[in-house]
C-alpha atoms as a PDB file:
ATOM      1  CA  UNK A   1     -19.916  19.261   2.973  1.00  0.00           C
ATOM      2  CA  UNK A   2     -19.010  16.021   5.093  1.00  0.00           C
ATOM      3  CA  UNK A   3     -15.252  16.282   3.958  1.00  0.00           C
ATOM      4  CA  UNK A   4     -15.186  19.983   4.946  1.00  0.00           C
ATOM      5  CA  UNK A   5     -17.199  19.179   8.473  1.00  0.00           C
ATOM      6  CA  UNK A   6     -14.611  16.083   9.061  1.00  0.00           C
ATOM      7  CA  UNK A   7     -11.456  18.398   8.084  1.00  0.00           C
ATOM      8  CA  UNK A   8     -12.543  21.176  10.513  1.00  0.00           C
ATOM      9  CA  UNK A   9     -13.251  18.714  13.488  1.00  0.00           C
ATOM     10  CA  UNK A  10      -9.994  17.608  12.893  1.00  0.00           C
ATOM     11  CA  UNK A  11      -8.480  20.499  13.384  1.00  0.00           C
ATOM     12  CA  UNK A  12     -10.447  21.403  16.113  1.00  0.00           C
ATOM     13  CA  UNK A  13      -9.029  18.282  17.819  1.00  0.00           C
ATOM     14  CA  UNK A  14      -5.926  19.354  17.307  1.00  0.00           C
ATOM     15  CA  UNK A  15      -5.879  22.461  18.325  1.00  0.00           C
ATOM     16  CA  UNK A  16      -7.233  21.061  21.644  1.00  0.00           C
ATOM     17  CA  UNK A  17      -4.247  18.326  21.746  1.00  0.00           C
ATOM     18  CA  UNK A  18      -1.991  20.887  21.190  1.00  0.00           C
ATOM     19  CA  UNK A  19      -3.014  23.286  23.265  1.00  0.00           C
ATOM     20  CA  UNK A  20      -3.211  20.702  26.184  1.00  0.00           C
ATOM     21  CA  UNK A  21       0.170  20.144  25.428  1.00  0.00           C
ATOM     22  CA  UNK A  22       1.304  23.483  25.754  1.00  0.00           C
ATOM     23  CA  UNK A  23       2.417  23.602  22.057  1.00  0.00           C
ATOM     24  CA  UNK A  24       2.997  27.034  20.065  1.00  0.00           C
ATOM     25  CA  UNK A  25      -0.131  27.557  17.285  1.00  0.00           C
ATOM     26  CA  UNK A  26      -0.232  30.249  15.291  1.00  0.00           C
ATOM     27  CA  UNK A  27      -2.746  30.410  11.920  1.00  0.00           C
ATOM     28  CA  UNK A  28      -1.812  32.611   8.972  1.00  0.00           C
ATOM     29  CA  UNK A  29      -4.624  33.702   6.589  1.00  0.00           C
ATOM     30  CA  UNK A  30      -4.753  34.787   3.045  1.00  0.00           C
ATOM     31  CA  UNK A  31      -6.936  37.466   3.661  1.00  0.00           C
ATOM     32  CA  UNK A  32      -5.605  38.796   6.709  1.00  0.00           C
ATOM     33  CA  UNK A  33      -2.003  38.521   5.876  1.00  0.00           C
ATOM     34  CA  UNK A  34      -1.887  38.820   2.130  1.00  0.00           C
ATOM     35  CA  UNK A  35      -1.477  37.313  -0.672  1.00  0.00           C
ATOM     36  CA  UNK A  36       2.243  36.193  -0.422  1.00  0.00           C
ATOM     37  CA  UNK A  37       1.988  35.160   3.113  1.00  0.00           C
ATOM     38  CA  UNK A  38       1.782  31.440   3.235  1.00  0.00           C
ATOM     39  CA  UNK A  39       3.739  30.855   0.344  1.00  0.00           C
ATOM     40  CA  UNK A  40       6.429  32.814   1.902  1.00  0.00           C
ATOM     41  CA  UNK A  41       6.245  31.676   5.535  1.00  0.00           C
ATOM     42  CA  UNK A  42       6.792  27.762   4.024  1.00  0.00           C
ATOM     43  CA  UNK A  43       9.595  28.773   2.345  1.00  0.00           C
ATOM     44  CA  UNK A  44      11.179  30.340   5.278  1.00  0.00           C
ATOM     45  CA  UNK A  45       9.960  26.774   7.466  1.00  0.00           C
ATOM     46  CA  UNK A  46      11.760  24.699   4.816  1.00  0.00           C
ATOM     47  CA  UNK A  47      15.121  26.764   4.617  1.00  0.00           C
ATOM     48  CA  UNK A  48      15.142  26.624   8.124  1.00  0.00           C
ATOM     49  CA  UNK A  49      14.614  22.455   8.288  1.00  0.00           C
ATOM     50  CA  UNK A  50      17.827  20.282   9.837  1.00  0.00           C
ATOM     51  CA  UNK A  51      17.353  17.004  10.164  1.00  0.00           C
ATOM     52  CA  UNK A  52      13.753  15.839   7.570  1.00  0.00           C
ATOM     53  CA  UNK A  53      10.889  17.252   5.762  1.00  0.00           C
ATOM     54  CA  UNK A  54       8.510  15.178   5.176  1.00  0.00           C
ATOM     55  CA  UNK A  55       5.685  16.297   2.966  1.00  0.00           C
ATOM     56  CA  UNK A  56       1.885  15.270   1.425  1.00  0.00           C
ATOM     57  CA  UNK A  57       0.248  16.830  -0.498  1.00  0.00           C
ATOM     58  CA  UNK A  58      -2.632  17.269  -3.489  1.00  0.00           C
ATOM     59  CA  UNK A  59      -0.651  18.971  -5.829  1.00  0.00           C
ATOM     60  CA  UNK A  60       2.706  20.508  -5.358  1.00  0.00           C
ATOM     61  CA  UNK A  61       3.281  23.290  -9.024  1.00  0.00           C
ATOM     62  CA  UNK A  62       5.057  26.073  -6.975  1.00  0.00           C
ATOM     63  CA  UNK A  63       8.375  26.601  -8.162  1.00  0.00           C
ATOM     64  CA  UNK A  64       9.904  28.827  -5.140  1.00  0.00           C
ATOM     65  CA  UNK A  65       8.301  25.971  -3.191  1.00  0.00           C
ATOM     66  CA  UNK A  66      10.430  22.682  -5.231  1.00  0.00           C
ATOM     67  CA  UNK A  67      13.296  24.829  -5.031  1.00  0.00           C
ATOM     68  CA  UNK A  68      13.156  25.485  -1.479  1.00  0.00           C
ATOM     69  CA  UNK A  69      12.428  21.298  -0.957  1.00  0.00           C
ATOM     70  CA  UNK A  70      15.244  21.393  -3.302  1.00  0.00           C
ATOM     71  CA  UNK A  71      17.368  23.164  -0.883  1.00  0.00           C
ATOM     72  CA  UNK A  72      16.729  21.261   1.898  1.00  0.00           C
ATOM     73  CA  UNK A  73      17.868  17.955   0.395  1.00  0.00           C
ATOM     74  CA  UNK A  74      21.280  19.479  -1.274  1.00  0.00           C
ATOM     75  CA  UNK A  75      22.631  20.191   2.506  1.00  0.00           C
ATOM     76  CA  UNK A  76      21.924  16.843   3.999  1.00  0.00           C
ATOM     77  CA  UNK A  77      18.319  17.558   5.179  1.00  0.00           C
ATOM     78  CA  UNK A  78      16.189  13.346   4.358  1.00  0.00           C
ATOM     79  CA  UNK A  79      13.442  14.841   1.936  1.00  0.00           C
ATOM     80  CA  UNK A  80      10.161  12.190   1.603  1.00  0.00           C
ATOM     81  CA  UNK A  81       7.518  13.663  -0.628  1.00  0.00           C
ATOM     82  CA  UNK A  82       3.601  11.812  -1.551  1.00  0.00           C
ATOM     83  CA  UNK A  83       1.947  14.215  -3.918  1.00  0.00           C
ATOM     84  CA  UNK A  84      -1.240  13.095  -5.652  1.00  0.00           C
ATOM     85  CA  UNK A  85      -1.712  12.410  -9.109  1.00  0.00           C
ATOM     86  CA  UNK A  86      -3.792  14.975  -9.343  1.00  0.00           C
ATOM     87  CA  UNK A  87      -5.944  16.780 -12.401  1.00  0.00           C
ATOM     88  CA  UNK A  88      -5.841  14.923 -15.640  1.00  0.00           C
ATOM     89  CA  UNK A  89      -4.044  18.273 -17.230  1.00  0.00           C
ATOM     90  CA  UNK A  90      -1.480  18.125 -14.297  1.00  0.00           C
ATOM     91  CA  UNK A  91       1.598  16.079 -14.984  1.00  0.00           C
ATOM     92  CA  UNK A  92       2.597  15.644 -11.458  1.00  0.00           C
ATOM     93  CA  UNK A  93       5.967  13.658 -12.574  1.00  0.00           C
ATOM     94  CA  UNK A  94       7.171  16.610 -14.993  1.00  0.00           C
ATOM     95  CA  UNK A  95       6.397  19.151 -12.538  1.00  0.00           C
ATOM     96  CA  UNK A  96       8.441  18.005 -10.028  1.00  0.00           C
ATOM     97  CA  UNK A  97      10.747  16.047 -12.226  1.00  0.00           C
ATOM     98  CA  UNK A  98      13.787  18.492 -10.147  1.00  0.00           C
ATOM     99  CA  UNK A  99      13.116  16.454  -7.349  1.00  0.00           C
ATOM    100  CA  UNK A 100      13.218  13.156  -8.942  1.00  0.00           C
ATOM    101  CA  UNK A 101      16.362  14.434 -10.838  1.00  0.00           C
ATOM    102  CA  UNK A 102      18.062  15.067  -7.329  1.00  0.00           C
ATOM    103  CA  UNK A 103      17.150  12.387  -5.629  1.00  0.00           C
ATOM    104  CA  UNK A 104      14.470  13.508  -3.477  1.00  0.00           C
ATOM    105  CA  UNK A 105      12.394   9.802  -2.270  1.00  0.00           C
ATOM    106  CA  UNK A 106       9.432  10.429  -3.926  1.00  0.00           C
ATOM    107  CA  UNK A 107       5.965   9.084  -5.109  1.00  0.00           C
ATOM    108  CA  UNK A 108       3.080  10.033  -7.251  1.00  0.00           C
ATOM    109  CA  UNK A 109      -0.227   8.307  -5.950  1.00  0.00           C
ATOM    110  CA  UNK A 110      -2.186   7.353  -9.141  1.00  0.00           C
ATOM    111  CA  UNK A 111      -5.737   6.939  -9.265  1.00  0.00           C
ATOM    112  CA  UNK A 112      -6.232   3.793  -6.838  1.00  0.00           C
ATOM    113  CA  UNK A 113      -5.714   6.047  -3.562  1.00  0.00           C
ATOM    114  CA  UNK A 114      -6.151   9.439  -3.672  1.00  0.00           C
ATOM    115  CA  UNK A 115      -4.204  11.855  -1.255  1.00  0.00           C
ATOM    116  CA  UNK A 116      -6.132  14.604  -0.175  1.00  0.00           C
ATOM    117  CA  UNK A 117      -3.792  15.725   2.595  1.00  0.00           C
ATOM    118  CA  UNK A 118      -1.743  18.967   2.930  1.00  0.00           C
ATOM    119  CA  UNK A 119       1.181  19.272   5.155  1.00  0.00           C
ATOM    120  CA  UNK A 120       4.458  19.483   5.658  1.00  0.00           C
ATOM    121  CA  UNK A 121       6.198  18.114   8.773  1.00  0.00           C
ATOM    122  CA  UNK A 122       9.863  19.565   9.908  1.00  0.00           C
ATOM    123  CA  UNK A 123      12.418  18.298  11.932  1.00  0.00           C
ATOM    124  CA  UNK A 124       9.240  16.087  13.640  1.00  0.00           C
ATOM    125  CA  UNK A 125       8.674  18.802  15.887  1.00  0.00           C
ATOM    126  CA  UNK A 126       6.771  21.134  13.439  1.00  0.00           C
ATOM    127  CA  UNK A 127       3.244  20.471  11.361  1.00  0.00           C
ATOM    128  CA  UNK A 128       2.197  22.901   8.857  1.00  0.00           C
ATOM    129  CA  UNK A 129      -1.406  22.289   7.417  1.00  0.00           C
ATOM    130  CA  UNK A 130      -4.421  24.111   6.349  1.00  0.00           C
ATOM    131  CA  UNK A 131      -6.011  24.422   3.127  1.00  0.00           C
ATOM    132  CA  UNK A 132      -3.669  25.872   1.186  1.00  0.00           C
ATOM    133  CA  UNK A 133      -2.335  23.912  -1.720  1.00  0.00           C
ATOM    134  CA  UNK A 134       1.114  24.401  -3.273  1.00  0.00           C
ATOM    135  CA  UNK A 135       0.370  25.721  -6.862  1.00  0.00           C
ATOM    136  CA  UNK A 136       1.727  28.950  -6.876  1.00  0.00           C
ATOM    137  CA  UNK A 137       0.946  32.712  -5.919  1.00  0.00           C
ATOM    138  CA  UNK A 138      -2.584  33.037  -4.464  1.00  0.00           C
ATOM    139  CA  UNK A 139      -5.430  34.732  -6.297  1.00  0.00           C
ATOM    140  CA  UNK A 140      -6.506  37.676  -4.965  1.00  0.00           C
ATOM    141  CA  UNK A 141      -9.911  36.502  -4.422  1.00  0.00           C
ATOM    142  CA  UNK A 142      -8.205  33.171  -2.772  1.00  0.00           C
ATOM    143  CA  UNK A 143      -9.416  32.786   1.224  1.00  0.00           C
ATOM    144  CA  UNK A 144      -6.848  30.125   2.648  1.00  0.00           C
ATOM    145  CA  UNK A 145      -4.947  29.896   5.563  1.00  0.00           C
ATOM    146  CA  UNK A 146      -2.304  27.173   6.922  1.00  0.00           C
ATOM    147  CA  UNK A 147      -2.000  26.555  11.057  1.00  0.00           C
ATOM    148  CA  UNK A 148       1.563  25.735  12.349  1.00  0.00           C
ATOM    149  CA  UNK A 149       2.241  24.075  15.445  1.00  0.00           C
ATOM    150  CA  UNK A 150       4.894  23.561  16.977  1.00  0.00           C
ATOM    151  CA  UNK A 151       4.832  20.312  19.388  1.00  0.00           C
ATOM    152  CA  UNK A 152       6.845  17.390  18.956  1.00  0.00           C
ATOM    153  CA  UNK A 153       3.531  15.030  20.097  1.00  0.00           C
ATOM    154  CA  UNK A 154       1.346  16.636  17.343  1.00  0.00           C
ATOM    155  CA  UNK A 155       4.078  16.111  15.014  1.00  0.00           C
ATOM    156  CA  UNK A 156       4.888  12.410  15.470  1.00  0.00           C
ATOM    157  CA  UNK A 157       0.866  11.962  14.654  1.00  0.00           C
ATOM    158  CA  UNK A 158       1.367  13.277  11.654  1.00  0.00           C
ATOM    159  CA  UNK A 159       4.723  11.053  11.310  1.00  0.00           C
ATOM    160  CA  UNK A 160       2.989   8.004  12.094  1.00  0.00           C
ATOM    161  CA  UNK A 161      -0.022   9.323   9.533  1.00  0.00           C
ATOM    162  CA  UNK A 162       2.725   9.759   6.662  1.00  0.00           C
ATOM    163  CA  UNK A 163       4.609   6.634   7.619  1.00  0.00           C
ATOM    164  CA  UNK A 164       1.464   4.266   7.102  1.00  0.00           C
ATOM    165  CA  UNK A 165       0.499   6.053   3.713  1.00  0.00           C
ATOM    166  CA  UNK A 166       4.277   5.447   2.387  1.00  0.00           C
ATOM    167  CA  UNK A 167       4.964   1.983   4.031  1.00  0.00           C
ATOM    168  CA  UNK A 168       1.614   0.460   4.914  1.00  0.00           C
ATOM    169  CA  UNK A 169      -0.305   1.653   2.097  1.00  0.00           C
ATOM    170  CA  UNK A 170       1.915   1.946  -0.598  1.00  0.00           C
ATOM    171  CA  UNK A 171       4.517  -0.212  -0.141  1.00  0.00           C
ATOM    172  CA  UNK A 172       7.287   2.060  -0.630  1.00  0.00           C
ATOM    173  CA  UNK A 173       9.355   0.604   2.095  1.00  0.00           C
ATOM    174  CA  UNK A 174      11.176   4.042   3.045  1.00  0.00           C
ATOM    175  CA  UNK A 175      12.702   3.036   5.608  1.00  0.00           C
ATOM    176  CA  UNK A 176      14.178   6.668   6.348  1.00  0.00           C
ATOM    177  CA  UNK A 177      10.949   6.965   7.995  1.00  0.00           C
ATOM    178  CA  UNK A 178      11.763   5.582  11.668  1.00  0.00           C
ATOM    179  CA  UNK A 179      12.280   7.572  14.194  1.00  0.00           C
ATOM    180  CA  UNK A 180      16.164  10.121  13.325  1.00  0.00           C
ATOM    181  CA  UNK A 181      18.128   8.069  16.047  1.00  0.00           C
ATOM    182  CA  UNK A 182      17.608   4.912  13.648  1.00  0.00           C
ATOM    183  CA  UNK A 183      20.360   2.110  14.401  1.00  0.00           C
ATOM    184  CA  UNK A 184      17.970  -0.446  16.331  1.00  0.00           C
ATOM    185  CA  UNK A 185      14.880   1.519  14.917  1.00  0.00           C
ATOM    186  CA  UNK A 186      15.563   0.782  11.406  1.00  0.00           C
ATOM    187  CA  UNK A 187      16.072  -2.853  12.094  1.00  0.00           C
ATOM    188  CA  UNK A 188      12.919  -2.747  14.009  1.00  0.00           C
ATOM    189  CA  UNK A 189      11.242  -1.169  10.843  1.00  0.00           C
ATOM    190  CA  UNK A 190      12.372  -4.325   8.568  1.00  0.00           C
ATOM    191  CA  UNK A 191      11.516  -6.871  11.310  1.00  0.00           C
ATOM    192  CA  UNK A 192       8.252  -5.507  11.020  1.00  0.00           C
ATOM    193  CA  UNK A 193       8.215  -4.940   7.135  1.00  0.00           C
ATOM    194  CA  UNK A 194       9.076  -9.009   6.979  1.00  0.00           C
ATOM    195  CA  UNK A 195       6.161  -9.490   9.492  1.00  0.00           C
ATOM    196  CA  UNK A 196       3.587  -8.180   6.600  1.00  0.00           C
ATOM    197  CA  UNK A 197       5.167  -9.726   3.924  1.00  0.00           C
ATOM    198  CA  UNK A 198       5.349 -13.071   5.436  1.00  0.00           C
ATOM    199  CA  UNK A 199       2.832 -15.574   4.582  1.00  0.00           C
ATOM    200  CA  UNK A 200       1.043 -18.509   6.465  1.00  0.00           C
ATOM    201  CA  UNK A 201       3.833 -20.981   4.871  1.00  0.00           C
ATOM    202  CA  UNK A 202       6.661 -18.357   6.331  1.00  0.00           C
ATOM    203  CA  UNK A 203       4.583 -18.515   9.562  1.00  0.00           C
ATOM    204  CA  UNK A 204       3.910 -22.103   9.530  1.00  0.00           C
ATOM    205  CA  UNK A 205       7.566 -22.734   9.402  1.00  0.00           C
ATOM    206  CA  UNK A 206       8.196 -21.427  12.812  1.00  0.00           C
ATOM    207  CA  UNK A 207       8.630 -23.813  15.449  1.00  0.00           C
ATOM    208  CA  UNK A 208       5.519 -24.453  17.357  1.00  0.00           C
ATOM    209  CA  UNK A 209       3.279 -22.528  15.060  1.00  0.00           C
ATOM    210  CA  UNK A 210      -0.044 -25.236  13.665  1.00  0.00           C
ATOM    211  CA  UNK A 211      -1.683 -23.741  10.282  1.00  0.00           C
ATOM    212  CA  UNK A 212      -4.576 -22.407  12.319  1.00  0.00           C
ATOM    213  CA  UNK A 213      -1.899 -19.765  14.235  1.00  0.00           C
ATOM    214  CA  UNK A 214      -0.161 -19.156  11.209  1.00  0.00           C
ATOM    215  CA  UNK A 215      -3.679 -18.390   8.983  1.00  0.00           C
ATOM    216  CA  UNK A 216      -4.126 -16.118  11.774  1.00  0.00           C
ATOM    217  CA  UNK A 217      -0.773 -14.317  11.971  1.00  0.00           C
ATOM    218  CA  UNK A 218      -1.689 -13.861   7.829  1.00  0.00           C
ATOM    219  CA  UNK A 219      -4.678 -12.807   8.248  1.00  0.00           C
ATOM    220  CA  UNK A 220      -4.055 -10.043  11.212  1.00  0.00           C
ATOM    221  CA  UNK A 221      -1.778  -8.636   8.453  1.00  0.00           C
ATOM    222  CA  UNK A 222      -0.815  -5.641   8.021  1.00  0.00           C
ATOM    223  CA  UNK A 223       1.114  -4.768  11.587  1.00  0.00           C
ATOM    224  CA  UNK A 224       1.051  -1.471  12.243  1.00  0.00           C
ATOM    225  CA  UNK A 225       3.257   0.456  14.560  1.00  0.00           C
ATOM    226  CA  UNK A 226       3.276   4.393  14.640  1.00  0.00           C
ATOM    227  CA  UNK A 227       7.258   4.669  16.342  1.00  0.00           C
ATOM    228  CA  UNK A 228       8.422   0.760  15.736  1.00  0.00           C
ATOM    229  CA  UNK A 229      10.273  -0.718  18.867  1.00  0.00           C
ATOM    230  CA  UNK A 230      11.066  -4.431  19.919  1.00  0.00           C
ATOM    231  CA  UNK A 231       7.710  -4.738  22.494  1.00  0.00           C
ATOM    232  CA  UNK A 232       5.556  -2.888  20.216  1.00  0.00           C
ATOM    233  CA  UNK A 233       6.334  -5.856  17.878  1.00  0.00           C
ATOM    234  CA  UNK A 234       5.472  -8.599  20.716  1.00  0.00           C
ATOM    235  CA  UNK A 235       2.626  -6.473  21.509  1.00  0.00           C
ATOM    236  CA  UNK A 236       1.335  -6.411  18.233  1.00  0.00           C
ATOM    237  CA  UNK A 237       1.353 -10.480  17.931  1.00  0.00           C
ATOM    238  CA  UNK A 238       0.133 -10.818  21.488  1.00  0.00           C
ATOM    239  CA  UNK A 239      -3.002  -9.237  19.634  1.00  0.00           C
ATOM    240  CA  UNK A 240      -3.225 -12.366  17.285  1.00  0.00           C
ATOM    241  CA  UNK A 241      -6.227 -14.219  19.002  1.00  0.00           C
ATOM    242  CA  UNK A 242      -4.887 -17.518  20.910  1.00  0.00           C
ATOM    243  CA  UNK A 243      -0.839 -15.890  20.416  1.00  0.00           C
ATOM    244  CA  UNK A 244       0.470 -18.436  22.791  1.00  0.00           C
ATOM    245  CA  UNK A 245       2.980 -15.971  24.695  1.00  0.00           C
ATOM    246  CA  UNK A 246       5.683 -18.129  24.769  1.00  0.00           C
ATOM    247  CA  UNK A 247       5.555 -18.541  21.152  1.00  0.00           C
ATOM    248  CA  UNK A 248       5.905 -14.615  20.834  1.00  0.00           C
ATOM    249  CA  UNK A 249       9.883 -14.898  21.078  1.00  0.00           C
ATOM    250  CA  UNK A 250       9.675 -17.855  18.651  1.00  0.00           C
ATOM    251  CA  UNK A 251       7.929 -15.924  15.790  1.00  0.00           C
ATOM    252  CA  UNK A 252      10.288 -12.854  16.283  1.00  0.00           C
ATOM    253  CA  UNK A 253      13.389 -15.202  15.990  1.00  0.00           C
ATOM    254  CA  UNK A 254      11.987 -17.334  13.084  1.00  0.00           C
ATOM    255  CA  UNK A 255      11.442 -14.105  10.941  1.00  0.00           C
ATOM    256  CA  UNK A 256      13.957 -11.255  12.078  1.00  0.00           C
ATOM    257  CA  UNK A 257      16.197 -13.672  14.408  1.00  0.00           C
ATOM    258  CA  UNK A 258      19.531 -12.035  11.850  1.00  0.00           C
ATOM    259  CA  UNK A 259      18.832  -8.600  12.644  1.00  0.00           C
ATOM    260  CA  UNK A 260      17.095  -8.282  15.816  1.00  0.00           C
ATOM    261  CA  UNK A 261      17.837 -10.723  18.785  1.00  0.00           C
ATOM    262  CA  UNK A 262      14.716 -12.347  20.487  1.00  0.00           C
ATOM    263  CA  UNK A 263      14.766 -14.122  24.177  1.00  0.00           C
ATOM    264  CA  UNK A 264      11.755 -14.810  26.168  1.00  0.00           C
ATOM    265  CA  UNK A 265      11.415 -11.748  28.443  1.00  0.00           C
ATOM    266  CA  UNK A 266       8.439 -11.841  31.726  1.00  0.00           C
ATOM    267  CA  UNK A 267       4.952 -11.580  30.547  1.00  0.00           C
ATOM    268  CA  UNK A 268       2.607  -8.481  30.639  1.00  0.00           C
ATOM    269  CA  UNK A 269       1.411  -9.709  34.133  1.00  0.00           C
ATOM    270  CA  UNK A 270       4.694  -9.616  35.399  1.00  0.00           C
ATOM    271  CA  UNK A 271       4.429 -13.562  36.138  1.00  0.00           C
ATOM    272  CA  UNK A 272       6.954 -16.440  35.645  1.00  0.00           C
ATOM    273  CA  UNK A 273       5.352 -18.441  32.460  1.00  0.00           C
ATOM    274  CA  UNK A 274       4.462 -22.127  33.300  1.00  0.00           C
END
């Protein structure tokens, strides 16, 4: 009863965000619509996908749903999939062994962290999630519905959601995940993928950083960024109780100084440092 309470005041606050945003929502229902109707509306979202799909789910048996995923990724469309382990009589890597077969960046989540989410994010400007799961045609007694908005700002929530699961999380280091205009962005991504895999030794060998700083930069582990960028990094380290700011720069150089260039830049107050 909590999940269910927790899931609908979620949406809720969606809905709210999106409508304050001047988004487009619309909600399709099983029994309003038929039995067809979701199933058929995501496969007409998918075909119609460009640039990414990127998609979590519980349980994903569907075939006219893998091939439409399928479809995406064989013209050009970046396909990232998280789909729970699921049931004990499920075999979530034969089911969508397809996928794997093609390609597709995928991961089944075993036991250790469950995934409980539905939803299907196109293009980052469209979210698709409700209850419905992926298994196939509806019952006729089924009562499930799915709520699409369309709104770029609800979307890269959902983005940022998906990218901490894969990357944070998990580990997967997809780094397909930053935002489509990559270039700087993905660099960004591994400066801040060596920032949580760096140690206190990595840390301590920075110039100017004692093995009280660097036990801290360790322990503030893991850095989190929802769309990664260059100040959100210094931001993020500024955070680090007693981060001298000068030593900000430093830190960046010492660990990404090959793939991102660091120089000291003014600090938040808009001062000249001492």
């Amino acid at each position: 009863m909590r999940t269910r309470f927790g899931l609908a005041t979620a949406f809720i606050v969606l809905l709210c965000v999106a409508c304050a945003a001047q988004c487009d929502v619309e909600a399709v229902f099983l029994s309003q619509h038929g039995r067809d109707a979701i199933g058929q509306r995501l496969i007409a979202e998918i075909d119609a996908a460009a640039d990414q799909l990127l998609i979590a789910l519980y349980a994903c048996t569907d075939l006219d749903l893998i091939s439409a995923v399928l479809r995406a990724h064989q013209r050009g469309v970046d396909v990232y999939v998280l789909v729970d382990e699921g049931p004990a009589e499920w075999d979530a890597r034969q089911e969508l062994s397809p996928l794997v077969d093609e390609g597709v960046h995928l991961a089944v989540v075993s036991e250790d962290a469950a995934v409980q989410h539905r939803f299907v994010i196109i293009d980052r400007e469209t979210v698709i999630t409700g209850s419905y799961d992926w298994v196939g045609p509806a019952n006729a007694l089924d009562m499930d519905n799915v709520v699409i908005i369309e709104c770029p700002e609800i979307a890269g929530q959902f983005v940022a959601e998906f990218t901490s699961i894969a990357n944070d999380i998990l580990g997967l280091g997809w780094i397909g995940l930053s935002p489509l205009s990559s270039g700087v962005v993905d660099r960004c991504q591994e400066c801040l993928a060596r920032l949580n895999q760096s140690t206190r030794g990595d840390f301590g060998g920075c110039p100017g950083v004692d093995e009280s700083l660097a036990l801290l930069l360790e322990a503030y582990r893991p850095y989190v960024l929802g769309t990664c960028s260059q100040s959100g990094i210094e931001t993020l380290l500024l955070g680090v109780p007693g981060m001298p700011y000068e030593l900000i720069a430093v830190i960046g150089a010492c660990i990404c100084g090959d793939i991102l260039q660091w120089s000291p830049s003014p600090p938040p107050c808009g001062c000249s440092p001492d």
